[in-house]
C-alpha atoms as a PDB file:
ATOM      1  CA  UNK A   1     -34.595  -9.354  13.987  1.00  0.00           C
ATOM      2  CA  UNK A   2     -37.238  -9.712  16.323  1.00  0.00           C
ATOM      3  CA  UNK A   3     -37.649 -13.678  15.624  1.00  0.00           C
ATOM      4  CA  UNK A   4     -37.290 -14.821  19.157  1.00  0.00           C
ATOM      5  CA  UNK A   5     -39.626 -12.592  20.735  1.00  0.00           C
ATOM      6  CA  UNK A   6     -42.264 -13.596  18.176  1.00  0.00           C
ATOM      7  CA  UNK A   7     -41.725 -17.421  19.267  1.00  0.00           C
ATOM      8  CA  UNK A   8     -41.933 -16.609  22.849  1.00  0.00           C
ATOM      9  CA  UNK A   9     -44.965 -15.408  22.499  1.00  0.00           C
ATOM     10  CA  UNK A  10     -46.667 -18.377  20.111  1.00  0.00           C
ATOM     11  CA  UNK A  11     -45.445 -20.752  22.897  1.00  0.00           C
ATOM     12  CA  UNK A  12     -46.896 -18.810  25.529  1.00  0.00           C
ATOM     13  CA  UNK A  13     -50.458 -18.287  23.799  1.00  0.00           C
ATOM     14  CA  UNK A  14     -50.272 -22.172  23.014  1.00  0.00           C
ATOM     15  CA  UNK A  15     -49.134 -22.951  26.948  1.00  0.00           C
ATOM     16  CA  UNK A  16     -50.545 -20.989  28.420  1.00  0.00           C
ATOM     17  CA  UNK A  17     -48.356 -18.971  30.766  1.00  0.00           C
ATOM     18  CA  UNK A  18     -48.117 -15.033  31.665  1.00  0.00           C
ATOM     19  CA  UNK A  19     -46.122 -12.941  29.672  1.00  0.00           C
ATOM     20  CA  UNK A  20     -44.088 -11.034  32.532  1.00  0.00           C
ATOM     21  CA  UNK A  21     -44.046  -7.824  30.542  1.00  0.00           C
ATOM     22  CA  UNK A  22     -45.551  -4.469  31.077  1.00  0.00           C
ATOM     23  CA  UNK A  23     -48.273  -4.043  33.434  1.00  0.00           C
ATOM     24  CA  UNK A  24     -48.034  -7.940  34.056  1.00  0.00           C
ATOM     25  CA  UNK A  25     -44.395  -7.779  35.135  1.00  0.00           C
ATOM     26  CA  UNK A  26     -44.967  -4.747  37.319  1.00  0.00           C
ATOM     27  CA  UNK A  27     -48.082  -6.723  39.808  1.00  0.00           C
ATOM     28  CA  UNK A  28     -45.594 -10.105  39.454  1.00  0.00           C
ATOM     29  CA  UNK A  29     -42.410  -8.139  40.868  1.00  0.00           C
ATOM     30  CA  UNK A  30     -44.831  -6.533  43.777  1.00  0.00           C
ATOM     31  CA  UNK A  31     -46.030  -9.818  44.259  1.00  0.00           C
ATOM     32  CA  UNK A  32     -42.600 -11.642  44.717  1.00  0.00           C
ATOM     33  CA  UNK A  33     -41.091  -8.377  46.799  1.00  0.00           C
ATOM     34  CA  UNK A  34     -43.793  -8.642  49.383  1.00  0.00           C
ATOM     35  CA  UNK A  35     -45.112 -12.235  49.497  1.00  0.00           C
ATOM     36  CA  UNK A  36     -42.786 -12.995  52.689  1.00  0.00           C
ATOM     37  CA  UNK A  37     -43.938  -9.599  54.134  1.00  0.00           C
ATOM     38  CA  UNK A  38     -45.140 -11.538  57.387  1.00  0.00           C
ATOM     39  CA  UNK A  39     -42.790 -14.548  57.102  1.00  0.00           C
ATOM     40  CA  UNK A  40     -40.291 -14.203  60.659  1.00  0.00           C
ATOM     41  CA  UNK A  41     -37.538 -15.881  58.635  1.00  0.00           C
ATOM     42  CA  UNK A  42     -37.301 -13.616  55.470  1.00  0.00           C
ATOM     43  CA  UNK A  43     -34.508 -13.648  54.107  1.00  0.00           C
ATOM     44  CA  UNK A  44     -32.616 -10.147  54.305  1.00  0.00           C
ATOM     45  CA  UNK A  45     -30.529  -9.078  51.151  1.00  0.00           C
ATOM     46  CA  UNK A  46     -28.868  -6.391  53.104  1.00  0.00           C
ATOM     47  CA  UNK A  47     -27.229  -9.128  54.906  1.00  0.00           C
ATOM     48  CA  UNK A  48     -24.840 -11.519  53.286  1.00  0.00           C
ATOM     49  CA  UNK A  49     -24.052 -15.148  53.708  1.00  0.00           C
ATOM     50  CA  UNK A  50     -20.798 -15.450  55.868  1.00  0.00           C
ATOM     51  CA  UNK A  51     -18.365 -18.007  55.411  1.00  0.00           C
ATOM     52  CA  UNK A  52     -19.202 -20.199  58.881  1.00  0.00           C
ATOM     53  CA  UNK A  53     -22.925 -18.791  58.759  1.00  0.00           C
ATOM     54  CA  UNK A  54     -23.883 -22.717  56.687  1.00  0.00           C
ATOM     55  CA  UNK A  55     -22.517 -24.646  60.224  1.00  0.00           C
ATOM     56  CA  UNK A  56     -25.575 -23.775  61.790  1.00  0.00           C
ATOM     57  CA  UNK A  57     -28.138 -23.987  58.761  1.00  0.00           C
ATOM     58  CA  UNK A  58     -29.653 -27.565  57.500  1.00  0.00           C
ATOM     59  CA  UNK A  59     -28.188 -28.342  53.918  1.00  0.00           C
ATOM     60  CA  UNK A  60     -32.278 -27.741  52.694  1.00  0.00           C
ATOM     61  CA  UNK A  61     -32.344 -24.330  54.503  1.00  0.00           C
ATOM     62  CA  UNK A  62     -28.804 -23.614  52.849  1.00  0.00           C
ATOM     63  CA  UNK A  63     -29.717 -24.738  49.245  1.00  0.00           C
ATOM     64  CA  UNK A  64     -33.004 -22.103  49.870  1.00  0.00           C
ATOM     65  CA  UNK A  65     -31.024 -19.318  51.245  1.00  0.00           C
ATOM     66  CA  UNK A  66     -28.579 -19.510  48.553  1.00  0.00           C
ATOM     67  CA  UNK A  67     -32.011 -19.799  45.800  1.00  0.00           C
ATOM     68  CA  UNK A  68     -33.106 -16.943  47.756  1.00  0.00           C
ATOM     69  CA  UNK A  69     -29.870 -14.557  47.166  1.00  0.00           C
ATOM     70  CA  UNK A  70     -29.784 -15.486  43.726  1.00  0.00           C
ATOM     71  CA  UNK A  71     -33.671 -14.474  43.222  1.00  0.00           C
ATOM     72  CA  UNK A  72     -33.075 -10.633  43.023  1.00  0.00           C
ATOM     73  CA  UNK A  73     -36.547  -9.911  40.727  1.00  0.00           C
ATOM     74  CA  UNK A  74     -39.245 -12.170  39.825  1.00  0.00           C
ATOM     75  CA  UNK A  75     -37.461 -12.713  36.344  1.00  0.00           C
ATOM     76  CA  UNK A  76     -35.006 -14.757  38.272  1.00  0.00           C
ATOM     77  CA  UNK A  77     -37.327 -16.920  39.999  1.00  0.00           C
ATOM     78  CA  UNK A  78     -38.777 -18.241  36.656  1.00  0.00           C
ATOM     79  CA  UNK A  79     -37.439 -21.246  34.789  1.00  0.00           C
ATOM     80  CA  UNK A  80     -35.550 -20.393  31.768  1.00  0.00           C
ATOM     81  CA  UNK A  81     -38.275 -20.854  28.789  1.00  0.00           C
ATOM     82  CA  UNK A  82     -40.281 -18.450  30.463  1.00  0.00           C
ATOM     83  CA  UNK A  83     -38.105 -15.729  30.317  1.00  0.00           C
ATOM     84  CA  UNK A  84     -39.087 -12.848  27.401  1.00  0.00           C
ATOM     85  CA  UNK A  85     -36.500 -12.034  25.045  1.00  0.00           C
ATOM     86  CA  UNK A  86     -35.645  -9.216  23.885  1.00  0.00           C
ATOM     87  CA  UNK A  87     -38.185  -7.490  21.473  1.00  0.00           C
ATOM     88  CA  UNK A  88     -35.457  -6.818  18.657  1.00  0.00           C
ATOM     89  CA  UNK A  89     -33.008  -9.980  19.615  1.00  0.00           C
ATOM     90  CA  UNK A  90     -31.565 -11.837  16.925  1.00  0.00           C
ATOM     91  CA  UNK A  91     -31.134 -15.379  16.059  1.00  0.00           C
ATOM     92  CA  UNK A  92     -28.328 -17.310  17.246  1.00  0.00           C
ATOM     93  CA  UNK A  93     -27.553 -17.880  13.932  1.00  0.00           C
ATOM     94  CA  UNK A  94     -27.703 -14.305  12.588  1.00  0.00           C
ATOM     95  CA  UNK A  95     -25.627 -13.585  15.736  1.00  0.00           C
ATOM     96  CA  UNK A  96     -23.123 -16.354  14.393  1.00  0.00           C
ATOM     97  CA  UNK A  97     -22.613 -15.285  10.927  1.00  0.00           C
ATOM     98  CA  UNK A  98     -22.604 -11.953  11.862  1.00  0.00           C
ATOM     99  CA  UNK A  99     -19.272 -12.973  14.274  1.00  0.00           C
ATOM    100  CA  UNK A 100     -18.088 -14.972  11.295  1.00  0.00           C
ATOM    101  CA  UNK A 101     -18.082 -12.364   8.485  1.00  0.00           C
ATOM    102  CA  UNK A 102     -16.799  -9.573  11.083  1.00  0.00           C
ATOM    103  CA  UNK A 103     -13.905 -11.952  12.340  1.00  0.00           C
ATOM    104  CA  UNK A 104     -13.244 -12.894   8.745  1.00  0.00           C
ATOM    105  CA  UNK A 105     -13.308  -8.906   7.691  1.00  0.00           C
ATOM    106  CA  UNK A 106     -10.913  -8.120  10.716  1.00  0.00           C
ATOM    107  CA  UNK A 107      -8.037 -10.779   9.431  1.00  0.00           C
ATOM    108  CA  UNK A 108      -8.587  -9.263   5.825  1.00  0.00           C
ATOM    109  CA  UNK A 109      -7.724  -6.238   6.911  1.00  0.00           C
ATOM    110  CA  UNK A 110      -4.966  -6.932   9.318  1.00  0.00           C
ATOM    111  CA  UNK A 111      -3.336  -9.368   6.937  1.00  0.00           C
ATOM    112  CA  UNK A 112      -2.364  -6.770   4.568  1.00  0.00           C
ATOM    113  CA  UNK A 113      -0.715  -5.349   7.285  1.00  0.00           C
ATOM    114  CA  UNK A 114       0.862  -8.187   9.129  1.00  0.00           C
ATOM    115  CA  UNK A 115       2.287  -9.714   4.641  1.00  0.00           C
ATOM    116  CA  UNK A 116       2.887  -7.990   2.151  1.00  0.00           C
ATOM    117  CA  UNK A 117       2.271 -10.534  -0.234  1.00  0.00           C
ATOM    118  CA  UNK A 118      -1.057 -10.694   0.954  1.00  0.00           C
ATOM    119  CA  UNK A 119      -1.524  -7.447   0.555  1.00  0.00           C
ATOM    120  CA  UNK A 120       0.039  -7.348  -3.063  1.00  0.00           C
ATOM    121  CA  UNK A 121      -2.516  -9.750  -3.758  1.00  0.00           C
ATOM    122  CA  UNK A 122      -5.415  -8.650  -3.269  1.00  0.00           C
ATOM    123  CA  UNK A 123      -4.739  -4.365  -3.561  1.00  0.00           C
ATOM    124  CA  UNK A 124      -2.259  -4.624  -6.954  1.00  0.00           C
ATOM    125  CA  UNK A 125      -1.648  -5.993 -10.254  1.00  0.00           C
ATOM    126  CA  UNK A 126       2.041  -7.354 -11.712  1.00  0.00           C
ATOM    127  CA  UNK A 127       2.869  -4.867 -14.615  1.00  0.00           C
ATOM    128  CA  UNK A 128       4.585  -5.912 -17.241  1.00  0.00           C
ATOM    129  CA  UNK A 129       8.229  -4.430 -17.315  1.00  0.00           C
ATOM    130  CA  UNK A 130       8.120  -3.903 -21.501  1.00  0.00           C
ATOM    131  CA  UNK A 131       4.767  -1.770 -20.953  1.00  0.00           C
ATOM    132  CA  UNK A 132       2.084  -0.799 -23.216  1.00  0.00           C
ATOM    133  CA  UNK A 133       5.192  -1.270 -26.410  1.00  0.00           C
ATOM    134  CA  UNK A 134       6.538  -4.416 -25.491  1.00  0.00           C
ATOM    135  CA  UNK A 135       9.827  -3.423 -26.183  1.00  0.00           C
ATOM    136  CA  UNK A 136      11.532  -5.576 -23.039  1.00  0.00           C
ATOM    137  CA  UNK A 137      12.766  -4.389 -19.671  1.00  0.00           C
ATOM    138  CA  UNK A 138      11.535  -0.649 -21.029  1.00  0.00           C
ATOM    139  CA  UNK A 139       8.740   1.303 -19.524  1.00  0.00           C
ATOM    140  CA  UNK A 140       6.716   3.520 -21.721  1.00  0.00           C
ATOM    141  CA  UNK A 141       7.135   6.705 -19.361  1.00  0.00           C
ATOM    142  CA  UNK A 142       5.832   9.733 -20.886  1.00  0.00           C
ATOM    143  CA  UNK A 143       8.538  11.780 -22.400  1.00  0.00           C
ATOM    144  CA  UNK A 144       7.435  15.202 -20.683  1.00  0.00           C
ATOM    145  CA  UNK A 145       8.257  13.568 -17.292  1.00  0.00           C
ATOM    146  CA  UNK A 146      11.814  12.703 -18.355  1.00  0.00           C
ATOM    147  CA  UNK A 147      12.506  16.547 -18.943  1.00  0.00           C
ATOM    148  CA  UNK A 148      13.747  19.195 -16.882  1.00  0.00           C
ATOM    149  CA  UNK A 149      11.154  21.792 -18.463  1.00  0.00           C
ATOM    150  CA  UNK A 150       8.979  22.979 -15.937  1.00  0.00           C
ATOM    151  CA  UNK A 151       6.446  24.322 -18.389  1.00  0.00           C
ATOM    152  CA  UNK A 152       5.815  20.835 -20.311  1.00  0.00           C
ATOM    153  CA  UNK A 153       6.908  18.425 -17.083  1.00  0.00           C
ATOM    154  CA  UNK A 154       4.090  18.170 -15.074  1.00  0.00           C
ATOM    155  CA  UNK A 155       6.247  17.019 -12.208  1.00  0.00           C
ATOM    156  CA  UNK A 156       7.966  20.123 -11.782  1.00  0.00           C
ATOM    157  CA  UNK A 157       4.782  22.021 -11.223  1.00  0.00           C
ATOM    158  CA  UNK A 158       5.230  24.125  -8.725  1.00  0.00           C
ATOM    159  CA  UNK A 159       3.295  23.806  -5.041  1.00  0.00           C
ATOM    160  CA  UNK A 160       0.110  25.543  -4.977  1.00  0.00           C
ATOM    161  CA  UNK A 161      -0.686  27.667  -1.842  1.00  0.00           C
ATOM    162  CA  UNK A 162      -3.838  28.157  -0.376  1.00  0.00           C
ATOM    163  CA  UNK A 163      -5.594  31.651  -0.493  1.00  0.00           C
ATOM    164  CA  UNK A 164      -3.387  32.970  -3.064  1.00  0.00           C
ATOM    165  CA  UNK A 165      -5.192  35.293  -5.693  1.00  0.00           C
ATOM    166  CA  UNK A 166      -3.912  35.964  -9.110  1.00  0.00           C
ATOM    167  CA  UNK A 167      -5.427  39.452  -9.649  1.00  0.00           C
ATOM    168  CA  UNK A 168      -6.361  42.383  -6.914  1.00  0.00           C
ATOM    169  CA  UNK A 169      -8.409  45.015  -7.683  1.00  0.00           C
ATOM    170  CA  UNK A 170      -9.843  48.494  -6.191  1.00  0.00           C
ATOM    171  CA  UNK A 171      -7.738  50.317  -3.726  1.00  0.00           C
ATOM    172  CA  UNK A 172      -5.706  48.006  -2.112  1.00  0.00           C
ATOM    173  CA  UNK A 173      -4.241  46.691  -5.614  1.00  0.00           C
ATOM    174  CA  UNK A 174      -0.290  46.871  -4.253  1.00  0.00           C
ATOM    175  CA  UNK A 175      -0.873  45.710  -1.218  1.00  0.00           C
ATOM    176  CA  UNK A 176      -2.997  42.159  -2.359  1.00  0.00           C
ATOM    177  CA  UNK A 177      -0.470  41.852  -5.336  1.00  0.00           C
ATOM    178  CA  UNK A 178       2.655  42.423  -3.573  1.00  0.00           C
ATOM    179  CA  UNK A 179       1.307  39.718  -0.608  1.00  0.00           C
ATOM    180  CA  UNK A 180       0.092  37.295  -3.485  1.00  0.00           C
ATOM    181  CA  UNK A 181       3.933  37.662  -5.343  1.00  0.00           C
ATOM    182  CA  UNK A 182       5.528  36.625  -1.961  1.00  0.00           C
ATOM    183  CA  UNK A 183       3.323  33.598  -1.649  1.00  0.00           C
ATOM    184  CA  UNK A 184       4.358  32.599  -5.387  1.00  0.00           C
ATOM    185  CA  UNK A 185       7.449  32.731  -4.374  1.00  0.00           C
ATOM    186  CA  UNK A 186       7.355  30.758  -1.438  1.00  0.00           C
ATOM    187  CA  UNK A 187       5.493  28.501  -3.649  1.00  0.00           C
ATOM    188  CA  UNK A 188       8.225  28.345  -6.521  1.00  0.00           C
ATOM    189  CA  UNK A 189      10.842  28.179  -3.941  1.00  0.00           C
ATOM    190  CA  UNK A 190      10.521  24.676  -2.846  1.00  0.00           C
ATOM    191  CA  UNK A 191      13.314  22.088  -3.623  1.00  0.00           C
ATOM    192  CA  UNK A 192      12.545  19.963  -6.529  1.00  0.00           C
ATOM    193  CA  UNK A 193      12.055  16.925  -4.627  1.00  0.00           C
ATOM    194  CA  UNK A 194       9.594  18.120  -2.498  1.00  0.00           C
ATOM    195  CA  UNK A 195       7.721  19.191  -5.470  1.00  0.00           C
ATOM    196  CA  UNK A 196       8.308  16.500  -7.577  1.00  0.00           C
ATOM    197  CA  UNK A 197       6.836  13.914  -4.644  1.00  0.00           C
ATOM    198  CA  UNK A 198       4.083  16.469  -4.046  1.00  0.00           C
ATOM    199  CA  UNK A 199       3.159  16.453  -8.064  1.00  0.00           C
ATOM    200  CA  UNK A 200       3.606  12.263  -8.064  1.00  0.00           C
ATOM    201  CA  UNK A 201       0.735  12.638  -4.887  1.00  0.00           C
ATOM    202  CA  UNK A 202      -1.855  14.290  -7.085  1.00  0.00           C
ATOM    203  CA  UNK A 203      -0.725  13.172 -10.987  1.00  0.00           C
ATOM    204  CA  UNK A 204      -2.528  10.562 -12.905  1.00  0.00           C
ATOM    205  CA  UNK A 205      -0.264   7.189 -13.042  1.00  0.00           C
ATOM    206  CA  UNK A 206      -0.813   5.176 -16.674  1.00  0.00           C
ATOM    207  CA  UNK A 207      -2.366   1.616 -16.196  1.00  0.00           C
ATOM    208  CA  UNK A 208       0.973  -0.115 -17.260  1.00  0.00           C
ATOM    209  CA  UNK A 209       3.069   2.221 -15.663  1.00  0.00           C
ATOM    210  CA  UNK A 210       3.566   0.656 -11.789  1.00  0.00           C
ATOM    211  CA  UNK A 211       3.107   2.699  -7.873  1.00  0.00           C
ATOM    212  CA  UNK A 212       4.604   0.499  -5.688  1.00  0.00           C
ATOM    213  CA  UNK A 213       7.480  -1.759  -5.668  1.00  0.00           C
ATOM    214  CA  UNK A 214       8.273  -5.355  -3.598  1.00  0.00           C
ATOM    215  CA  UNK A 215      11.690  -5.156  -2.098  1.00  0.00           C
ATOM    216  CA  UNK A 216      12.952  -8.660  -1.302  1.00  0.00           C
ATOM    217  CA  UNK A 217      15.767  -8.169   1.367  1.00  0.00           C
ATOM    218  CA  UNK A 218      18.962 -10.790   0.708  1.00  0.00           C
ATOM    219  CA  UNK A 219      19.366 -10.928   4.441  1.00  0.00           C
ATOM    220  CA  UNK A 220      18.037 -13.851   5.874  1.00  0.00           C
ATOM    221  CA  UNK A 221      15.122 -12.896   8.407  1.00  0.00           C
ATOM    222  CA  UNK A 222      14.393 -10.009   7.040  1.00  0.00           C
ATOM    223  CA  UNK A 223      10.833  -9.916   6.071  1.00  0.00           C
ATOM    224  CA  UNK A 224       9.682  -8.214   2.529  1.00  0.00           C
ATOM    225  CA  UNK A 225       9.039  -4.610   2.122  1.00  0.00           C
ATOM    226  CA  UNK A 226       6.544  -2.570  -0.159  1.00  0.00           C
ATOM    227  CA  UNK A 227       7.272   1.098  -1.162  1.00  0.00           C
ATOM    228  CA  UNK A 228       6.074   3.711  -3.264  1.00  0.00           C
ATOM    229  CA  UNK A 229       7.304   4.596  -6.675  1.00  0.00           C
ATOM    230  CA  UNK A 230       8.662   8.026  -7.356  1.00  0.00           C
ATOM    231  CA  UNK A 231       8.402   9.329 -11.228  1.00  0.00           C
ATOM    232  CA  UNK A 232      11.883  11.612 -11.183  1.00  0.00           C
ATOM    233  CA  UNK A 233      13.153  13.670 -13.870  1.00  0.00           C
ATOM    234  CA  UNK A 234      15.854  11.989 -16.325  1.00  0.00           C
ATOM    235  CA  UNK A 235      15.910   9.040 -13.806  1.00  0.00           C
ATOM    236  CA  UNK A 236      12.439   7.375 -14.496  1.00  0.00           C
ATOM    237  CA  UNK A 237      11.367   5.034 -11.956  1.00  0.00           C
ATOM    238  CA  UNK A 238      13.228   5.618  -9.132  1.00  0.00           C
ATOM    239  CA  UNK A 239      12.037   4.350  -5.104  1.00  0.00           C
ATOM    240  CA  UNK A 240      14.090   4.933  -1.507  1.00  0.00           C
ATOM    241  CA  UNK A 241      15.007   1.903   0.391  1.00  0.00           C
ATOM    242  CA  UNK A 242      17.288   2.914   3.518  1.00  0.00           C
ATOM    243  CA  UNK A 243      17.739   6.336   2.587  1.00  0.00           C
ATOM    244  CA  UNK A 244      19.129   5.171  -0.602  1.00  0.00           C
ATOM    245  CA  UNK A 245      17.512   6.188  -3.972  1.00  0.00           C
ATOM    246  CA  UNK A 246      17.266   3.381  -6.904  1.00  0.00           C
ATOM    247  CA  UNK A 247      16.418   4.020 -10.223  1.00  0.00           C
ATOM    248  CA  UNK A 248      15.628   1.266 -13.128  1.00  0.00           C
ATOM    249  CA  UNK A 249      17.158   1.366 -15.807  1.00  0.00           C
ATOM    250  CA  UNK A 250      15.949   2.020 -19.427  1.00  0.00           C
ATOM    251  CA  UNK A 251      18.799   0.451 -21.656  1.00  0.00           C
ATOM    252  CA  UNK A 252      16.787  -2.182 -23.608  1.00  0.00           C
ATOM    253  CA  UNK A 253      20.230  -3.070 -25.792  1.00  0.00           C
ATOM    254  CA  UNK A 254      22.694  -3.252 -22.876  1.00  0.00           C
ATOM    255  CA  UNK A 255      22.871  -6.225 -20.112  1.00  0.00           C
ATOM    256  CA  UNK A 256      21.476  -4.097 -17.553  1.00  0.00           C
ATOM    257  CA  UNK A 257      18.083  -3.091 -19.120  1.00  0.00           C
ATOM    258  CA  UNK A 258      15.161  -3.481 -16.383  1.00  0.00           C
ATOM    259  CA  UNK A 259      17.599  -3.923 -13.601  1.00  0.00           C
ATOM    260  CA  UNK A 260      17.619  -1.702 -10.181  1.00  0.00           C
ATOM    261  CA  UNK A 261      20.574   0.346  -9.708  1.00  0.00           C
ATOM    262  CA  UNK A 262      21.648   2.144  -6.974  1.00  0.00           C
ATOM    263  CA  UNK A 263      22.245   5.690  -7.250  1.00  0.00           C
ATOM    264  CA  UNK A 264      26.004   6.406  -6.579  1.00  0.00           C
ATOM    265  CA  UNK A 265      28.482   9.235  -7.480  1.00  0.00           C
ATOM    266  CA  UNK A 266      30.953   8.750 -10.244  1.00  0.00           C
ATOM    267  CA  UNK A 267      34.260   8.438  -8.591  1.00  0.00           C
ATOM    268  CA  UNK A 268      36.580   7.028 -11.508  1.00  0.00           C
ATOM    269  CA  UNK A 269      37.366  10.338 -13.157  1.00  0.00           C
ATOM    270  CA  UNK A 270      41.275  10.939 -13.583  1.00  0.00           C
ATOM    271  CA  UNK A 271      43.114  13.881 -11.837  1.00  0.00           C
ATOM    272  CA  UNK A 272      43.310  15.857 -14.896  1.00  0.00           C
ATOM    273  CA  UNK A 273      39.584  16.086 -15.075  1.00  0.00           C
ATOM    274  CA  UNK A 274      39.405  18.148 -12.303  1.00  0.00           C
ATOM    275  CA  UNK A 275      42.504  20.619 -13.733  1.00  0.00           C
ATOM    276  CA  UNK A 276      40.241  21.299 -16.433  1.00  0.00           C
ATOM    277  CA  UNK A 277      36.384  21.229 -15.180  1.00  0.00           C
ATOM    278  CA  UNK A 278      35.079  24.490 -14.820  1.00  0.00           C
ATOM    279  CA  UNK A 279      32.269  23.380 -12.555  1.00  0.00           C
ATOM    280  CA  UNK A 280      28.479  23.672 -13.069  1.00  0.00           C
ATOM    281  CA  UNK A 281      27.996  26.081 -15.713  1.00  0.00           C
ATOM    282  CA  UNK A 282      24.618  26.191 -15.831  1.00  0.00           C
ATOM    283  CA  UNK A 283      20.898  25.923 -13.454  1.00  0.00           C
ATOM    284  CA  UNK A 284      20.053  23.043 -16.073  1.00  0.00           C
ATOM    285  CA  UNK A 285      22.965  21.284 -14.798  1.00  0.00           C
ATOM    286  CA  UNK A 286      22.178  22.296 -11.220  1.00  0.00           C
ATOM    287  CA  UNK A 287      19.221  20.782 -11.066  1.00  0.00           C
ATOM    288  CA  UNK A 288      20.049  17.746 -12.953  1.00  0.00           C
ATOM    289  CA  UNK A 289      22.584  17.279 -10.542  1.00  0.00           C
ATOM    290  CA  UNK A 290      19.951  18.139  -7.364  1.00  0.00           C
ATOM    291  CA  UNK A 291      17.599  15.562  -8.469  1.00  0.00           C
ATOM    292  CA  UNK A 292      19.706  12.729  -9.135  1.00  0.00           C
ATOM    293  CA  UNK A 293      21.851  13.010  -5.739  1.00  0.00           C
ATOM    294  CA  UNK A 294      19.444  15.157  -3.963  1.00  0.00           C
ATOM    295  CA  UNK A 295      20.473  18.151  -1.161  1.00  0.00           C
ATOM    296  CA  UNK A 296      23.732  18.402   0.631  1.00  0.00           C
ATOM    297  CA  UNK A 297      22.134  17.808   4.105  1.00  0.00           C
ATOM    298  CA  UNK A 298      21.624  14.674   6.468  1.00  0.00           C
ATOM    299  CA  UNK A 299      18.761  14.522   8.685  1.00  0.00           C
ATOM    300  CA  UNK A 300      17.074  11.104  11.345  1.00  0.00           C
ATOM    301  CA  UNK A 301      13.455  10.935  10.241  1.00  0.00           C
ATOM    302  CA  UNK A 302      11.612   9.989  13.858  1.00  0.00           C
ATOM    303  CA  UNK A 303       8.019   8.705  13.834  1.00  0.00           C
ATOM    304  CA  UNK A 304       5.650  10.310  15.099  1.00  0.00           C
ATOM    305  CA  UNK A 305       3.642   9.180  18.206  1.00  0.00           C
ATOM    306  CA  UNK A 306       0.359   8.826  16.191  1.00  0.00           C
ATOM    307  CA  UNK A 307       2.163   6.527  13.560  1.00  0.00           C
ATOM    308  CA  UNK A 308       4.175   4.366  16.342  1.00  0.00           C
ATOM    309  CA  UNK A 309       1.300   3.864  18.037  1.00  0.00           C
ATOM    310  CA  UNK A 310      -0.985   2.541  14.894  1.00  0.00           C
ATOM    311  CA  UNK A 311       2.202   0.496  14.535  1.00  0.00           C
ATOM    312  CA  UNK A 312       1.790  -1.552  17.626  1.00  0.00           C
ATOM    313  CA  UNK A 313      -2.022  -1.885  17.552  1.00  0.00           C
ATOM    314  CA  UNK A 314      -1.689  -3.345  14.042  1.00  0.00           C
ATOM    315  CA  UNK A 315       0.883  -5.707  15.360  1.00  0.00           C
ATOM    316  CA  UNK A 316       0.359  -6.508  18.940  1.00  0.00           C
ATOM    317  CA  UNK A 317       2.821  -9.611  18.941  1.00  0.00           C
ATOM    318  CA  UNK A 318       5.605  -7.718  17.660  1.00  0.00           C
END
């Protein structure tokens, strides 16, 4: 920084010319404003150069009414390698590697946006599908967080609220503790999806176990996709592509073992199943049954403004 100005001023000390700043520039633009003062043909800057006004001017007279407009200060009127630069001014080669590496940081960033194999590459690592045991197309997922106990599974914690106090004391006792027990509930009461994607937000993933998954579409044209993984209850690995839940599957002796599957209900039971089911006997069934096919209910996710609007700044030529 500053390099410039510092040569400016060797070359004028060893050529000898005025430095037009400060009290040097002030007298130089007086100078320059009124050394025509008395001249009958001075040029007047209020008045501009018409189109026809050159048909009755010499080309020399022209050529030095045109210098003339362009002379606005007394910086103008000086040749080039006079003029002071800036005191802090940089190089023009600091000024070029500094465009470089922020051009070259821009397309970093916007290529893991525009590919996703990009991205994969420089944000994650492969993991190995036998895990930490090597025991082939089988994760090594915690046991807790294949259960449907919400006192060992740590994804079935339930949602903490904000300014909820577990003890109340003095005279208001009934009041605090009855308003703290309704916020519990509300806590407790949340469907287990929301609170196992809440818990999967904050937990702790394992090295080998992975977060994200690449989904390569079959469709021609379609470009690749990457998505979160969501840890779920006696499913495992599990991730939503089209509103679709897929799970992988654990069976390291069958065919399937490390394959994707698609979560679907079982629709080959006979008629006389149904003469003798009973139903769902039990909230351990419930909710085995809630987090595998999720709730009864059908609802169009729309964008927000905010997020459409990242959208198209992050890909103008879409």
């Amino acid at each position: 920084m500053g390099t410039p100005y510092t040569q400016f001023l060797l070359k004028a000390e060893r050529e000898g010319f005025t430095v037009m700043e400060g009290s040097a520039k002030l007298r130089a633009e007086l100078s320059h404003a009124l050394g025509d003062i008395t001249d009958e043909n001075r040029y007047d800057s209020t008045k501009k150069l018409g189109w026809f006004d050159w048909m009755n001017m010499d080309i020399e007279e022209h050529a030095a009414v045109k210098k003339r407009m362009k002379e606005q200060s007394v910086l103008d009127s000086l040749p080039k390698s006079q003029r002071v630069p800036k005191r802090h001014a940089p190089t023009f080669v600091s000024m070029l590697c500094t465009g470089i590496l922020v051009t070259v940081h821009l397309l970093v960033v916007l290529l893991q946006v525009w590919s996703v194999k990009f991205n994969v590459w420089m944000n994650f690592l492969s993991v190995d599908s036998g895990g930490d045991s090597g025991s082939g197309g089988v994760l090594d997922i915690p046991e807790e967080w294949m259960e449907l106990d919400e006192e060992e599974n740590p994804l079935l914690k339930s949602i903490p609220v904000k300014g909820v106090t577990g003890t109340a004391s003095g005279g208001g006792a009934s009041g605090t503790s009855s308003a703290s027990k309704e916020n519990i509930d509300q806590s407790t009461a949340k469907t287990l999806m929301e609170r196992i994607e809440y818990n999967n937000s904050i937990i702790s993933i394992p090295n080998h176990l992975p977060t994200h998954v690449v989904i390569t579409p079959s469709k021609a044209g379609e470009s690749k996709v990457l998505l979160p993984v969501l840890y779920v209850p006696t499913l495992g690995v599990t991730f939503e592509y089209h509103r679709r839940r897929y799970y992988l599957s654990q069976d390291d002796d069958g065919e399937e073992g490390g394959e994707w599957i698609k979560i679907r209900c079982n629709t080959t039971m006979p008629l006389n199943f149904f003469q003798q089911w009973a139903g769902i006997s039990s909230n351990h069934q419930l909710e085995a049954a809630g987090v595998r096919f999720g709730e009864n209910k059908f609802d169009v996710r729309q964008p927000t403004f905010k997020d459409m609007y990242k959208k198209q700044l992050l890909s103008p030529f879409t």
